[in-house]
C-alpha atoms as a PDB file:
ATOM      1  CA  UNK A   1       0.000   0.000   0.000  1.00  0.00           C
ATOM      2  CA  UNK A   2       1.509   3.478  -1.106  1.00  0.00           C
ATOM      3  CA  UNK A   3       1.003   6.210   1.283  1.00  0.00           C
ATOM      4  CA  UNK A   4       2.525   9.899   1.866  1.00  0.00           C
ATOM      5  CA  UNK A   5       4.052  10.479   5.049  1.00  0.00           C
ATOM      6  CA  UNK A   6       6.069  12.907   7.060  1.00  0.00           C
ATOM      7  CA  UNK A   7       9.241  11.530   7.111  1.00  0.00           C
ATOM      8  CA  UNK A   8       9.682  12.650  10.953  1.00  0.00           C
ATOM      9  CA  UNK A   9       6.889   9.966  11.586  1.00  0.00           C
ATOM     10  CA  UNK A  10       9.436   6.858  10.452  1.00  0.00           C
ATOM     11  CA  UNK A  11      11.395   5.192  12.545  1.00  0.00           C
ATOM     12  CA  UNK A  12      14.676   3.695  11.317  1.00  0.00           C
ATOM     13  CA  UNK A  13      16.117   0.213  11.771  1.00  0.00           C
ATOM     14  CA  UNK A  14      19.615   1.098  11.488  1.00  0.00           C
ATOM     15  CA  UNK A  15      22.300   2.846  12.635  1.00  0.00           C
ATOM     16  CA  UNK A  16      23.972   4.016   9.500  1.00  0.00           C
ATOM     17  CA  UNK A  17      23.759   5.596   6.504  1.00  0.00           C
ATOM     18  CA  UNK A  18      25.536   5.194   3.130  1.00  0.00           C
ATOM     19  CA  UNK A  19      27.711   8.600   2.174  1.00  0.00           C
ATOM     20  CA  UNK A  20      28.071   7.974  -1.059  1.00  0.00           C
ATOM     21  CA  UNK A  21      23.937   7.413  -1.205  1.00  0.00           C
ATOM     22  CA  UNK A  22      22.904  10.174   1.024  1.00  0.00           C
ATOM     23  CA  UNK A  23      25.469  12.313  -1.907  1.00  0.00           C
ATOM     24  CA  UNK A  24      23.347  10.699  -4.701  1.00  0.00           C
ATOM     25  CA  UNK A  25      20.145  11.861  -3.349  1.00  0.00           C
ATOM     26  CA  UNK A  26      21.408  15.300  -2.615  1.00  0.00           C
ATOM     27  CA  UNK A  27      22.727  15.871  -6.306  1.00  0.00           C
ATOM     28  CA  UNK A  28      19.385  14.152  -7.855  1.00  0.00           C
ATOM     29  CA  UNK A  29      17.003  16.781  -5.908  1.00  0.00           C
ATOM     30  CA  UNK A  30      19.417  19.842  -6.041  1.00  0.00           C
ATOM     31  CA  UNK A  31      19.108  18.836 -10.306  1.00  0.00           C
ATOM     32  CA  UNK A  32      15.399  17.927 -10.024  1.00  0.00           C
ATOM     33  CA  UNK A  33      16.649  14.318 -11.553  1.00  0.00           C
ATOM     34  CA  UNK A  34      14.138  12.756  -9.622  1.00  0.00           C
ATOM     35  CA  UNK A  35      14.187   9.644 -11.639  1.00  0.00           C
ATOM     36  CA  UNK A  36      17.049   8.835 -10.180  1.00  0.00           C
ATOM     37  CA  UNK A  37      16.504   8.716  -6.706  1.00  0.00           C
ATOM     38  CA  UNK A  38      16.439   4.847  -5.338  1.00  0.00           C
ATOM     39  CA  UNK A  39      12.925   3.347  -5.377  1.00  0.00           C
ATOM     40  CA  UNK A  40      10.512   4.230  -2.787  1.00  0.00           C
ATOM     41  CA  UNK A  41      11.434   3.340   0.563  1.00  0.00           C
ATOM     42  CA  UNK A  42       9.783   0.002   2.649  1.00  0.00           C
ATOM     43  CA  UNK A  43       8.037   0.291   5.768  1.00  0.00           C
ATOM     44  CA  UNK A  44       6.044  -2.013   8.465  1.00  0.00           C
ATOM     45  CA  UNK A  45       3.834  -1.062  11.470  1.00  0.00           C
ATOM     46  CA  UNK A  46       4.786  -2.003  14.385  1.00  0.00           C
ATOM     47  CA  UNK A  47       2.047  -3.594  17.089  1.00  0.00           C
ATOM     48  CA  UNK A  48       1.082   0.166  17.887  1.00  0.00           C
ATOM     49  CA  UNK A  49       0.633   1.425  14.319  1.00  0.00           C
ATOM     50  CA  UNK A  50       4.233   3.368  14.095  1.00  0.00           C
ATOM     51  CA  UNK A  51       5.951   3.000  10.854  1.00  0.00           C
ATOM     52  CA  UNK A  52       9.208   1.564  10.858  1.00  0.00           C
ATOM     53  CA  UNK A  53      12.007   1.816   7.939  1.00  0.00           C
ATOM     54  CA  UNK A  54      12.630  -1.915   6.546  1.00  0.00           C
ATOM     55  CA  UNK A  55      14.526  -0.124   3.716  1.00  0.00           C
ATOM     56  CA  UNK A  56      15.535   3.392   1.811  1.00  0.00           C
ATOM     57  CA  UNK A  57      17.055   4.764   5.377  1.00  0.00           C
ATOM     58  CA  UNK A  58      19.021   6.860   3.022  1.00  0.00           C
ATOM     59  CA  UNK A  59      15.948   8.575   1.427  1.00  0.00           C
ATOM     60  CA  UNK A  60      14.280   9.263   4.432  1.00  0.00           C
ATOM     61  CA  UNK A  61      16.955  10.406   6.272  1.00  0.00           C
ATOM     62  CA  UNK A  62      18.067  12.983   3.226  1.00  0.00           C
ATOM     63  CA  UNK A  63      13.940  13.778   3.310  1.00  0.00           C
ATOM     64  CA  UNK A  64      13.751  14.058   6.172  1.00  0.00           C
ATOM     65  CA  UNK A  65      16.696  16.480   6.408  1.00  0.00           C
ATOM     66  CA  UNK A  66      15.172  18.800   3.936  1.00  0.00           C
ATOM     67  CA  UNK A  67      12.430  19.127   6.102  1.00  0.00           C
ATOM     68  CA  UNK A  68       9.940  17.545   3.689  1.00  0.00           C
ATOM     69  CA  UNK A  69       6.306  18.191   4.432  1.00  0.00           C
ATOM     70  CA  UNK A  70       5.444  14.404   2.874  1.00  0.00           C
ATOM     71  CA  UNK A  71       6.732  11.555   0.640  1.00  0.00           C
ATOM     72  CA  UNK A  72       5.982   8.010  -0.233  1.00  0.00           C
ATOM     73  CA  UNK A  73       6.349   5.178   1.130  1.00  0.00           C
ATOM     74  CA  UNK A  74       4.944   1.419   0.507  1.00  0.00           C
ATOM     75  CA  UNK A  75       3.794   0.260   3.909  1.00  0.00           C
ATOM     76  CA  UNK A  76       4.616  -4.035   3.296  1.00  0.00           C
ATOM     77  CA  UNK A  77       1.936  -6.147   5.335  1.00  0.00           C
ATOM     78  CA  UNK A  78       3.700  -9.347   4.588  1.00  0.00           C
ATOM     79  CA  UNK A  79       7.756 -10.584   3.403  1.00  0.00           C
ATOM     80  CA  UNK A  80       5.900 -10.767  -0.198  1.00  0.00           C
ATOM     81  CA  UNK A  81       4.856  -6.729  -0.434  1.00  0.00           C
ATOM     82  CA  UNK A  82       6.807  -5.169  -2.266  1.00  0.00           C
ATOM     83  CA  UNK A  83       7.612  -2.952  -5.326  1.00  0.00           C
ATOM     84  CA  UNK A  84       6.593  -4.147  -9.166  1.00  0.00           C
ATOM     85  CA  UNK A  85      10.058  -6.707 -10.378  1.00  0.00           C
ATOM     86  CA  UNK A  86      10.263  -4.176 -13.503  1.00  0.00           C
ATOM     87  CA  UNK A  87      13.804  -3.211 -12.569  1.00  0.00           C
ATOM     88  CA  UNK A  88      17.083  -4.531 -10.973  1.00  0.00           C
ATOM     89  CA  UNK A  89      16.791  -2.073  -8.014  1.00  0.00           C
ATOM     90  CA  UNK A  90      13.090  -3.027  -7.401  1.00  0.00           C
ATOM     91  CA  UNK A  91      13.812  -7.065  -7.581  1.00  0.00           C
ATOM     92  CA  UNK A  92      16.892  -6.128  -5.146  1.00  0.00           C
ATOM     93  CA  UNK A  93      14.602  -4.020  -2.620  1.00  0.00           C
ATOM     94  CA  UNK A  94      12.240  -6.602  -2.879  1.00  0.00           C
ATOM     95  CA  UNK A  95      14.689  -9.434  -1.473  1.00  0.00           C
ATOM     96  CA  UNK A  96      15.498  -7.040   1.378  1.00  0.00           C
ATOM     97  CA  UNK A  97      11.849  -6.420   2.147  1.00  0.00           C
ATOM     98  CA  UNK A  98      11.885 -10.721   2.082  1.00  0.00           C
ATOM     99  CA  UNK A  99      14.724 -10.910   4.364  1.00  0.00           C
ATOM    100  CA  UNK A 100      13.945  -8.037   6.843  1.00  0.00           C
ATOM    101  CA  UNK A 101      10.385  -8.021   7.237  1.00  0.00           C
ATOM    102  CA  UNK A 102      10.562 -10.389  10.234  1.00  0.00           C
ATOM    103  CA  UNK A 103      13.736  -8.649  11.712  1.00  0.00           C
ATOM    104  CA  UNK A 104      13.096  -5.175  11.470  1.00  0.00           C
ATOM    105  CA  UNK A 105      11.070  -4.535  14.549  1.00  0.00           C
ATOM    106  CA  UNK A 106      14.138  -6.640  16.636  1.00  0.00           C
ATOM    107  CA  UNK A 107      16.272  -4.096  14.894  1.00  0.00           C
ATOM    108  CA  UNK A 108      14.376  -0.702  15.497  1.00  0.00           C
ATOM    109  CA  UNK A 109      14.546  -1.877  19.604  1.00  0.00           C
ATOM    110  CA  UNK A 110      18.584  -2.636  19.196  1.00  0.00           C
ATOM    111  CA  UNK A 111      19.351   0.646  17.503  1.00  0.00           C
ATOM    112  CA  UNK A 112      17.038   2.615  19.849  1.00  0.00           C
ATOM    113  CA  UNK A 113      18.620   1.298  22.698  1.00  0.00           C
ATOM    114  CA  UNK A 114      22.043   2.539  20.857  1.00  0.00           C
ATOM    115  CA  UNK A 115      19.915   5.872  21.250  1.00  0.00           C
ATOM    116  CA  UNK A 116      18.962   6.104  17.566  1.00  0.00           C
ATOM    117  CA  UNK A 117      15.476   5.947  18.083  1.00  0.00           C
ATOM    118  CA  UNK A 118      14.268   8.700  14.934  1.00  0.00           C
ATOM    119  CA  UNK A 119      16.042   9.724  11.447  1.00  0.00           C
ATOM    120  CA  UNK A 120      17.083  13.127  13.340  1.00  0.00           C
ATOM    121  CA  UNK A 121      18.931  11.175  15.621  1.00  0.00           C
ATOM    122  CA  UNK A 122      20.285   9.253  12.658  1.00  0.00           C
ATOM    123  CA  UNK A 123      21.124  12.102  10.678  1.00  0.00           C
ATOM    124  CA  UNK A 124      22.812  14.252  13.909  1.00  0.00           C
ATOM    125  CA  UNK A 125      25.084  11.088  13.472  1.00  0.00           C
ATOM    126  CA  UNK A 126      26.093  12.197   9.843  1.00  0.00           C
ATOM    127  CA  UNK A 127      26.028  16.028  11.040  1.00  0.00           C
ATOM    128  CA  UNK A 128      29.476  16.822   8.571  1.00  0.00           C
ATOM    129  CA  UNK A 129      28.033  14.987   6.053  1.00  0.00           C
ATOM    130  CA  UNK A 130      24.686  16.989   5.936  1.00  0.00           C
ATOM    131  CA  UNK A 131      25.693  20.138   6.752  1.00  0.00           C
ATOM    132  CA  UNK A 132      28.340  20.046   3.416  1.00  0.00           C
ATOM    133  CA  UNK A 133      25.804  18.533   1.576  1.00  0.00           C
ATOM    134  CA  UNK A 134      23.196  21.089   3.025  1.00  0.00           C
ATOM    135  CA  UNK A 135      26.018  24.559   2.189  1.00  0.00           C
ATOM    136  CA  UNK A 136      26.246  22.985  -1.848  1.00  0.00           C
END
C-alpha cells in the first residue's frame, strides 16, 4: 500500500547511513533528476501502528533532512509486499523487504537502545556529512 508520510513519523532500523547514497540523493534533488533517486522506501507497522524503515534509510533520512512536508512510502503487510520486479533495483529491494520483514522490529529496539530511536537522531550522526551537503 503506497502512502505519503512525514518523514519525521518513520522510525529507522539502522544505525547508518551510506555517504556515497545520502550524496546521490542530494545531487538528484538539487538537479530535479528525480528519476534517479532509489525506489521508494519500505516500511512495516509495528504492534502500535508506528511505521518503521525496513529499507531506503538513506531517502528518508536525506527527506527528512530537507524538512519535507510528505513523501511516499509502501507500507509491506507481509515478506511478499513489495515494489513491481520491472527493474534490478526493485527485484533487489524486494529481497530485502523478504529478508527483513521479520527482523526489522528486533532491529528498530537494538538501535534505539544505541539511542537512535528517529532519522534526526540518525542524521545528527552524519552532522558533517549533511551540513556540506546542506552549504552545496
Amino acid at each position: 500500500m503506497l502512502i505519503s508520510v512525514s518523514p519525521e513519523k518513520i522510525a529507522p532500523s539502522q544505525d547508518f547511513l551510506k555517504e556515497n547514497t545520502v550524496r546521490f540523493i542530494f545531487g538528484c534533488l538539487r538537479t530535479g533528476n528525480l528519476e534517479e533517486l532509489p525506489p521508494t522506501p519500505l516500511v512495516r507497522k509495528d504492534p502500535q501502528g508506528n511505521l518503521v524503515a525496513i529499507d531506503g534509510h538513506n531517502l528518508i533520512a536525506v527527506r527528512a533532512f530537507r524538512d519535507d512536508e510528505e513523501m511516499e512510502v509502501i507500507v509491506a503487510e507481509s515478506a511478499t509486499d513489495g515494489l513491481p520486479p520491472t527493474s534490478e533495483a526493485n527485484r533487489t529491494r524486494n529481497e530485502e523487504l523478504a529478508a527483513k520483514f521479520d527482523t526489522v522490529l528486533a532491529e528498530r529496539e537494538k538501535v534505539a537502545a544505541e539511542g537512535i530511536e528517529t532519522f534526526a537522531q540518525l542524521i545528527a550522526k552524519y552532522k558533517p556529512l549533511f551540513d556540506e551537503l546542506s552549504a552545496a
